[in-house]
Protein backbone atom coordinates (compact mmCIF):
# COMPACT_ATOMS: atom_id res chain seq x y z
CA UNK A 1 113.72 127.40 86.78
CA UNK A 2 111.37 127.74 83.34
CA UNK A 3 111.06 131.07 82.23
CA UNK A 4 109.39 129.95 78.89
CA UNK A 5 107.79 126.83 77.82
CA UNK A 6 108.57 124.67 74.55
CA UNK A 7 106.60 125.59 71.67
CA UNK A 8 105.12 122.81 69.85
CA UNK A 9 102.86 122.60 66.69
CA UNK A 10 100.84 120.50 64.59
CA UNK A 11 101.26 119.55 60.76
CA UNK A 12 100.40 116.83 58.54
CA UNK A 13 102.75 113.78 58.21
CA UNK A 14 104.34 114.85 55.30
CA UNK A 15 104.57 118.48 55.86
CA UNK A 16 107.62 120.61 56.37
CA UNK A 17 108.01 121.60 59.75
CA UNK A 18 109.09 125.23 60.93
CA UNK A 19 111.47 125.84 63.79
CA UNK A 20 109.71 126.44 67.30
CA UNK A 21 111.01 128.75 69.93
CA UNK A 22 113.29 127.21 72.45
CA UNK A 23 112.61 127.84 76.18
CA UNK A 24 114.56 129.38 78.77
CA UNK A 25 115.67 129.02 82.17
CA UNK A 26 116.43 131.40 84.53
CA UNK A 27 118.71 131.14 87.71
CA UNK A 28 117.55 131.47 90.87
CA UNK A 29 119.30 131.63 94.17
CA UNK A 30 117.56 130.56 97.29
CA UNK A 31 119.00 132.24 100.35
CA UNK A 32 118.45 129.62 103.70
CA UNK A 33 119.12 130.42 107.10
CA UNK A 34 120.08 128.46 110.26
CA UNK A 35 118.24 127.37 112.91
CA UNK A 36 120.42 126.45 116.15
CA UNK A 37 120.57 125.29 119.54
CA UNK A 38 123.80 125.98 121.55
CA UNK A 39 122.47 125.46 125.50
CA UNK A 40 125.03 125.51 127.77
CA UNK A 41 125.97 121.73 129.69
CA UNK A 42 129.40 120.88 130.89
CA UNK A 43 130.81 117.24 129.78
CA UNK A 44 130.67 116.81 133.85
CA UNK A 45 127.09 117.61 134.52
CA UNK A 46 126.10 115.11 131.16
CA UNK A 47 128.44 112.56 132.45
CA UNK A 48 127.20 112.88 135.99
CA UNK A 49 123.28 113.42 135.82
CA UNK A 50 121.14 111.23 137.07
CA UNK A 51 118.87 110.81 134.28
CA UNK A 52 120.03 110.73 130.23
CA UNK A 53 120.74 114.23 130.24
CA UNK A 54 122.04 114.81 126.82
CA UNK A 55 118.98 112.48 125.36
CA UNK A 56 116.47 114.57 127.04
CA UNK A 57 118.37 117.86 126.01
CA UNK A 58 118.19 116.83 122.62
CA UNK A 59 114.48 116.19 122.27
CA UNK A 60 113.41 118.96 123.78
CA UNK A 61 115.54 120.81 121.18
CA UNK A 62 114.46 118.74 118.33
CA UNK A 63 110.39 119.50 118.91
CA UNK A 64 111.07 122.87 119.46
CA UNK A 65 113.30 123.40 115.96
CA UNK A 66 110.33 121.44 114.85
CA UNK A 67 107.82 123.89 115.95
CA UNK A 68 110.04 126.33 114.89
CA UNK A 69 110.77 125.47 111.30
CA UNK A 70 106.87 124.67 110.46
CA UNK A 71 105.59 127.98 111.10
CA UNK A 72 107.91 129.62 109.43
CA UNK A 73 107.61 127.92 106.33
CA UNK A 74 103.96 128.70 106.75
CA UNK A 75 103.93 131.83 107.69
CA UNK A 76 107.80 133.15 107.25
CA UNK A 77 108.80 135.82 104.98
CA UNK A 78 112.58 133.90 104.12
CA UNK A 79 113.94 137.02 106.76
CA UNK A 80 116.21 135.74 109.77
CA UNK A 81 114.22 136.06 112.93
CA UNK A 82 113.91 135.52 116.47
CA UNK A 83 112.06 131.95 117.42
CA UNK A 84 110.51 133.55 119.75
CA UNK A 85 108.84 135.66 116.58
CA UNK A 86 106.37 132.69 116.00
C-alpha cells in the first residue's frame, strides 16, 4: 500500500532538475476468516437417497455462504462471528 505519493515538478527544457521525494509503501496484513459448512450425511444415506442428495445439500449451502458472505462484507467489522449474527 502507498503511504506517500511521487513528487513531481515542472521546469523549463533546459533547466537543471532537483531531486523529488520518493514515495513509500507500507505493509499491510489482511487477516480473513473461514466460512464453513460441515452437515452431517453418511456415504450410505448420499448413495441411497432417492433424490440427488449431495447436489441439493450443496446448493442449499452455497446460497446460504452466499447470503452469508455479502452482508458481512457490507456490514462486517473483519471479527469472526456467528452466521446466525446477520
Amino acid at each position: 500500500m502507498d503511504k506517500t505519493d511521487a513528487a513531481v515538478g515542472w521546469v523549463g527544457e533546459k533547466d537543471h532538475r532537483t531531486e523529488t521525494d520518493t514515495p513509500e509503501m507500507a505493509k499491510v496484513a489482511i487477516p480473513v476468516h473461514e466460512l464453513y459448512a460441515n452437515p452431517r450425511a453418511t456415504q450410505r444415506l448420499l448413495d441411497d437417497a432417492a433424490i440427488r442428495l449431495e447436489s441439493w445439500l450443496s446448493e442449499k449451502i452455497a446460497k446460504n455462504m452466499t447470503v452469508i458472505e455479502n452482508a458481512a462484507f457490507v456490514a462486517g467489522d473483519g471479527d469472526k462471528k456467528n452466521p446466525k449474527d446477520y
